[in-house]
Protein backbone atom coordinates (compact mmCIF):
# COMPACT_ATOMS: atom_id res chain seq x y z
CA UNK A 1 -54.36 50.81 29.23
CA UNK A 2 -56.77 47.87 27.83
CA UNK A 3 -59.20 47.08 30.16
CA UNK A 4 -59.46 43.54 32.44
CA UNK A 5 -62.63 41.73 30.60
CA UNK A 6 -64.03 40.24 33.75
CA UNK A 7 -66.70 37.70 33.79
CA UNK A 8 -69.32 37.01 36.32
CA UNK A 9 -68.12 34.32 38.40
CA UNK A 10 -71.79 32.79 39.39
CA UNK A 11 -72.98 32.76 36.41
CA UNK A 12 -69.81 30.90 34.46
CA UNK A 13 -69.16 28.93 36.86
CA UNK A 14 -69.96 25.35 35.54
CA UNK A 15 -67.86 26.38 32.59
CA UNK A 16 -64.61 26.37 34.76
CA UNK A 17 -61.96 24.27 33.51
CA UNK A 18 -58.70 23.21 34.75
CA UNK A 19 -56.13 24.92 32.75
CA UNK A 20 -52.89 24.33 33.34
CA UNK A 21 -50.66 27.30 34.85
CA UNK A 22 -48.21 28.56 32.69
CA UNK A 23 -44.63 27.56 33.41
CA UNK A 24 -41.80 29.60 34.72
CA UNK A 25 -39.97 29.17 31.57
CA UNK A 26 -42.91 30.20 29.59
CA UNK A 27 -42.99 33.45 31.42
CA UNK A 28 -39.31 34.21 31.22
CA UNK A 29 -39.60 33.77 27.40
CA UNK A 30 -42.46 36.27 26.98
CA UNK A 31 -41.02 38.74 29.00
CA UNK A 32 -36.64 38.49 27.58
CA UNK A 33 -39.40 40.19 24.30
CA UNK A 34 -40.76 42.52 26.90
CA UNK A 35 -37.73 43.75 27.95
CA UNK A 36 -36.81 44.95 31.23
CA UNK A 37 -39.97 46.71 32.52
CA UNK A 38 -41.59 43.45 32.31
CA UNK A 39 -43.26 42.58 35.65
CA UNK A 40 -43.75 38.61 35.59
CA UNK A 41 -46.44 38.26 38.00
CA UNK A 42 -48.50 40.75 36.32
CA UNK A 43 -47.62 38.63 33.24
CA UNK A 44 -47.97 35.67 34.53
CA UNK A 45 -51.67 36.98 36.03
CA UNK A 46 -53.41 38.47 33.14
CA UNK A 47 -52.27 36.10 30.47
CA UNK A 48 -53.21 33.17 32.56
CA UNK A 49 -56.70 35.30 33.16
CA UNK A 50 -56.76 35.78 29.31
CA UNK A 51 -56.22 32.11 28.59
CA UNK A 52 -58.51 30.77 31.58
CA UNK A 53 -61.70 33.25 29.84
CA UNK A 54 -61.36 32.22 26.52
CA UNK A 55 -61.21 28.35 27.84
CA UNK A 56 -64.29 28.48 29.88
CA UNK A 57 -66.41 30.56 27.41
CA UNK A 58 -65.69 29.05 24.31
CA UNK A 59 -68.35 26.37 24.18
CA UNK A 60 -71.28 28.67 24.47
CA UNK A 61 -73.18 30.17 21.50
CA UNK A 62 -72.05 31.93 18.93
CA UNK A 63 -74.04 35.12 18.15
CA UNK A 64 -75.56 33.60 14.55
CA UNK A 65 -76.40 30.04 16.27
CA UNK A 66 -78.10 32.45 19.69
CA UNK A 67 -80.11 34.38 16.76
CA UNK A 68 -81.20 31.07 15.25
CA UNK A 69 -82.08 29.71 18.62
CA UNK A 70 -84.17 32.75 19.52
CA UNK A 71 -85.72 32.30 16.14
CA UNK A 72 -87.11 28.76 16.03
CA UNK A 73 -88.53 29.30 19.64
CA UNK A 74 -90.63 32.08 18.43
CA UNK A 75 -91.78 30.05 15.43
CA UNK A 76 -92.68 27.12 18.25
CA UNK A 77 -94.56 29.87 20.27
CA UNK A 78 -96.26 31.42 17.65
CA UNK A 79 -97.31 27.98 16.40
CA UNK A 80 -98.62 26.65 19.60
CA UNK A 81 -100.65 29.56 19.62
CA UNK A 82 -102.43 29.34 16.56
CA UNK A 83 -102.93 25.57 17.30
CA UNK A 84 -104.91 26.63 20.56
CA UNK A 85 -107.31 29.03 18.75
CA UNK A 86 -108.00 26.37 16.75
CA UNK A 87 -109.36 24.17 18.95
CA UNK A 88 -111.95 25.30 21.21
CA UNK A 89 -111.38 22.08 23.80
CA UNK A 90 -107.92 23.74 24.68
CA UNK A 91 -109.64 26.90 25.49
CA UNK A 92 -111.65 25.01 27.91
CA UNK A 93 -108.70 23.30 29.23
CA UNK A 94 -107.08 26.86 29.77
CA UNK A 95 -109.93 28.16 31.33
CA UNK A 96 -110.61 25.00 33.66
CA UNK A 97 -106.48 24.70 34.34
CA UNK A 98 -107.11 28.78 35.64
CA UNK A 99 -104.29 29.17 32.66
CA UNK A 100 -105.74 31.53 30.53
CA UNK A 101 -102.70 34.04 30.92
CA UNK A 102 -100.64 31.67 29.57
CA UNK A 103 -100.98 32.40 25.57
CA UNK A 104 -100.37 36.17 26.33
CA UNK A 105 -97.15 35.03 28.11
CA UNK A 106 -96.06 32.98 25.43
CA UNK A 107 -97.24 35.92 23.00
CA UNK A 108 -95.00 38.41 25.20
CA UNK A 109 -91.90 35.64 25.04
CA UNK A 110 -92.05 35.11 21.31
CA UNK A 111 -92.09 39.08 20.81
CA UNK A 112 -89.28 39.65 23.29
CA UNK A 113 -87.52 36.81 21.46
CA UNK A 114 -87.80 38.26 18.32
CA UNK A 115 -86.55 41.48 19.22
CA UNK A 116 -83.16 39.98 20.85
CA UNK A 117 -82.31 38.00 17.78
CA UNK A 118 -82.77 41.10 15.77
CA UNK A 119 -80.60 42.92 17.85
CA UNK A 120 -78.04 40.56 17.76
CA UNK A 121 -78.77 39.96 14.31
CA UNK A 122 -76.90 43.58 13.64
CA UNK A 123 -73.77 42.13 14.92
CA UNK A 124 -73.32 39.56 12.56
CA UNK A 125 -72.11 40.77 9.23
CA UNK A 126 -72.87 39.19 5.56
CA UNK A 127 -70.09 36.85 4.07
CA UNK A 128 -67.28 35.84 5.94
CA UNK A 129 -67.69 35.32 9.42
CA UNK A 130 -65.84 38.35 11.57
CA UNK A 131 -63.13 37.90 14.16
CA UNK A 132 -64.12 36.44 17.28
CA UNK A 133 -65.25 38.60 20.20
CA UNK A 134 -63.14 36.47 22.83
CA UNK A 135 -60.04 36.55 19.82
CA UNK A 136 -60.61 40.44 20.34
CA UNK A 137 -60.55 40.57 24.16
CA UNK A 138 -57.75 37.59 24.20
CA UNK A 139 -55.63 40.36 22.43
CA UNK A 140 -56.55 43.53 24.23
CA UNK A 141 -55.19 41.64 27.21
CA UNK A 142 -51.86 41.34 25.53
CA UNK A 143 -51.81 44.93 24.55
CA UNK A 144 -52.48 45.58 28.43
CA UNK A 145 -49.76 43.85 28.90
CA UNK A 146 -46.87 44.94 26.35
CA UNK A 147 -48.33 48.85 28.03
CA UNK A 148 -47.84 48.00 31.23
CA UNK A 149 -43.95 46.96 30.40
CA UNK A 150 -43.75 50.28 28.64
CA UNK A 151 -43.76 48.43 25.11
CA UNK A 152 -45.65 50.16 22.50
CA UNK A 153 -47.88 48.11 20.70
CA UNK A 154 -46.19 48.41 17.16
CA UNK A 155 -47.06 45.92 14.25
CA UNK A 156 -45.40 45.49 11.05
CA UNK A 157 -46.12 48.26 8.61
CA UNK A 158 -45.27 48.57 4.75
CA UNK A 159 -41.46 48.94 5.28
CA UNK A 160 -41.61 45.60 7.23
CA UNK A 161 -42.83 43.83 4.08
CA UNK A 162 -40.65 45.05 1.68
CA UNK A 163 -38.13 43.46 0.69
CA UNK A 164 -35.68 46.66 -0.49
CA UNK A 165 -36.13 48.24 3.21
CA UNK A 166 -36.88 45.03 5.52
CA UNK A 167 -37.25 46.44 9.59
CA UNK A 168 -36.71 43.85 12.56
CA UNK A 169 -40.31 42.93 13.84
CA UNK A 170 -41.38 45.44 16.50
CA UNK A 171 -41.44 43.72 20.11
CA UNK A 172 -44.71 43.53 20.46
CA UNK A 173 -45.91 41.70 17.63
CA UNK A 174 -43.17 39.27 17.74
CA UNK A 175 -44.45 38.76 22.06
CA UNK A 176 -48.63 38.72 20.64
CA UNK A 177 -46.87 36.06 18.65
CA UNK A 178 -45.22 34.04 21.08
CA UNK A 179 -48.37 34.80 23.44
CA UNK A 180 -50.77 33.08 21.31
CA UNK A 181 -48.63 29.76 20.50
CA UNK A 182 -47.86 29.43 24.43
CA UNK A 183 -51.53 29.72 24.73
CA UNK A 184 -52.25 27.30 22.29
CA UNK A 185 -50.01 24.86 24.29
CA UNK A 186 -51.20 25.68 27.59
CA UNK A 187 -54.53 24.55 26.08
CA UNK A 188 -53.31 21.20 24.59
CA UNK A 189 -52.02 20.30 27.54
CA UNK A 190 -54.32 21.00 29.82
CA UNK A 191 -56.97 18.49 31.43
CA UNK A 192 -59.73 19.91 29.62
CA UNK A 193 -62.82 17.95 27.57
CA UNK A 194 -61.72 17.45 23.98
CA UNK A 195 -64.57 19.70 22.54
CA UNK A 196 -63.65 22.72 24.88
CA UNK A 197 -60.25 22.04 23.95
CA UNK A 198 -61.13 22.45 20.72
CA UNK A 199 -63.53 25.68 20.95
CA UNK A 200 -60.72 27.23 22.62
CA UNK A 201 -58.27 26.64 19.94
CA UNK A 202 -60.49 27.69 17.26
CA UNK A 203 -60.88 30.79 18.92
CA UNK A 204 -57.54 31.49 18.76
CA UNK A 205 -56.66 30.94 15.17
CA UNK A 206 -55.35 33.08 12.92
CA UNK A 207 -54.98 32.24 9.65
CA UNK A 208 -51.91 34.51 8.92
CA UNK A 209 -49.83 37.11 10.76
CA UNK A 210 -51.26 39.57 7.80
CA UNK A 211 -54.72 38.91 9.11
CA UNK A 212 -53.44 39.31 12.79
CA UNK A 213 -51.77 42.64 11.96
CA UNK A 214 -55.40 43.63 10.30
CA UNK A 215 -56.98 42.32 13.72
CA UNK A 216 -54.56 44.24 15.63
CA UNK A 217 -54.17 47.75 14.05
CA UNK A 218 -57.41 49.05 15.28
CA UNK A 219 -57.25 47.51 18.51
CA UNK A 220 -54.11 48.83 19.42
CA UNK A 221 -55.21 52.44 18.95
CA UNK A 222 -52.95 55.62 17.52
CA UNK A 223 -49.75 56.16 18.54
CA UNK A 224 -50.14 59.54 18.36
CA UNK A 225 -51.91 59.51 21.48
CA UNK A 226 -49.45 57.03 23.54
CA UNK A 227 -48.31 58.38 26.32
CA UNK A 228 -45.54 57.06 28.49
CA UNK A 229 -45.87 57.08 32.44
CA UNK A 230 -43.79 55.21 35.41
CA UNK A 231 -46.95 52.44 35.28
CA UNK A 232 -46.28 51.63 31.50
CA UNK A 233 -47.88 53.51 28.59
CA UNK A 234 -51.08 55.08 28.54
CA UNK A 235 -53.54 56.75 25.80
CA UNK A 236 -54.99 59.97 26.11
């Protein structure tokens, strides 16, 4: 089954935000798609988890504006150095301030900063910008989910689109569907700051329901390898 993204809660804490719990109704809607291995308070836990993580996270950095960041610091530090070697009255005052480890600390910051934004540099690829990492976890909650109510997580395929052999849309994309928009709700009407509120939107966004089955289909993994057991579904 997809895995619980948990998130230190020290470290996020002042990014806690008072979402709104969803509603009874709300949960009885998402889980008539379930079906009847749908367990509501293990709906009504991990969505609200799912909802509450991509709230509280969304205003912090994203990986191209972190590598930028990194970037112009080094360029600072590296410049502050030079501008001490130039001037022989700041060596004095490093030497009389008992400082004079303090250039090879900013040396060893500027490399250390240079390394991290290349290595998050390889994450971020050329052109448009990729699907976002807390879009990606958002939805391996809901495949946890559909699993755990022994729905497999089936998207529309080629049949689906065409028009001489239309299928009914599988269960589980038509519940990621009804997921998100609840979410989106949940977020509107919660009593959150206006820019979180709308960090937390963005994030889930999708421009089509083509482009979600694209996000989905490799995140849902083969079905080949679904296995079904009394807890839900399973992969091996």
């Amino acid at each position: 089954m997809a895995k619980s993204f948990q998130v230190p809660q020290g470290r996020f804490s002042k990014l806690a935000a008072p979402v709104r719990p969803l509603t009874d109704q709300e949960i009885e809607t998402l889980a008539g798609i379930l079906g009847d291995h749908a367990d509501r308070d293990h709906l009504k836990s991990w969505l609200g988890e799912a909802i509450h993580d991509v709230v509280r996270l969304s205003t912090l950095p994203r990986p191209r504006q972190r590598r930028d960041v990194l970037l112009q610091l080094a360029r600072e530090g590296r410049n502050w150095l030079r501008e001490i070697n130039d001037h022989s009255f700041a060596q004095y005052i490093l030497q009389k301030s008992n400082t004079e480890k303090l250039p090879e600390l900013v040396t060893l910051f500027c490399d250390e900063a240079e390394a991290t934004a290349e290595f998050i540099g390889r994450s971020i690829k050329p052109g448009r910008a990729s699907t976002p990492f807390l879009l990606e976890v958002f939805l391996d909650k809901l495949i946890g989910i559909a699993k755990h109510a022994h729905v497999v997580p089936s998207i529309p395929g080629r049949a689906f689109r065409s028009l001489d052999a239309p299928r009914p849309t599988p269960a589980f994309f038509r519940f990621v569907l009804k997921a998100l928009a609840i979410s989106k709700e949940v977020i509107k009407s919660s009593p959150i700051p206006e820019t979180q509120k709308k960090g937390a939107l963005s994030i889930l966004r999708v421009q089509s329901e083509d482009a979600l089955t694209k996000i989905l289909e490799p995140r849902r993994g083969k079905s080949r390898n679904y296995r079904k057991t009394p807890d839900g579904i399973v992969e091996w």
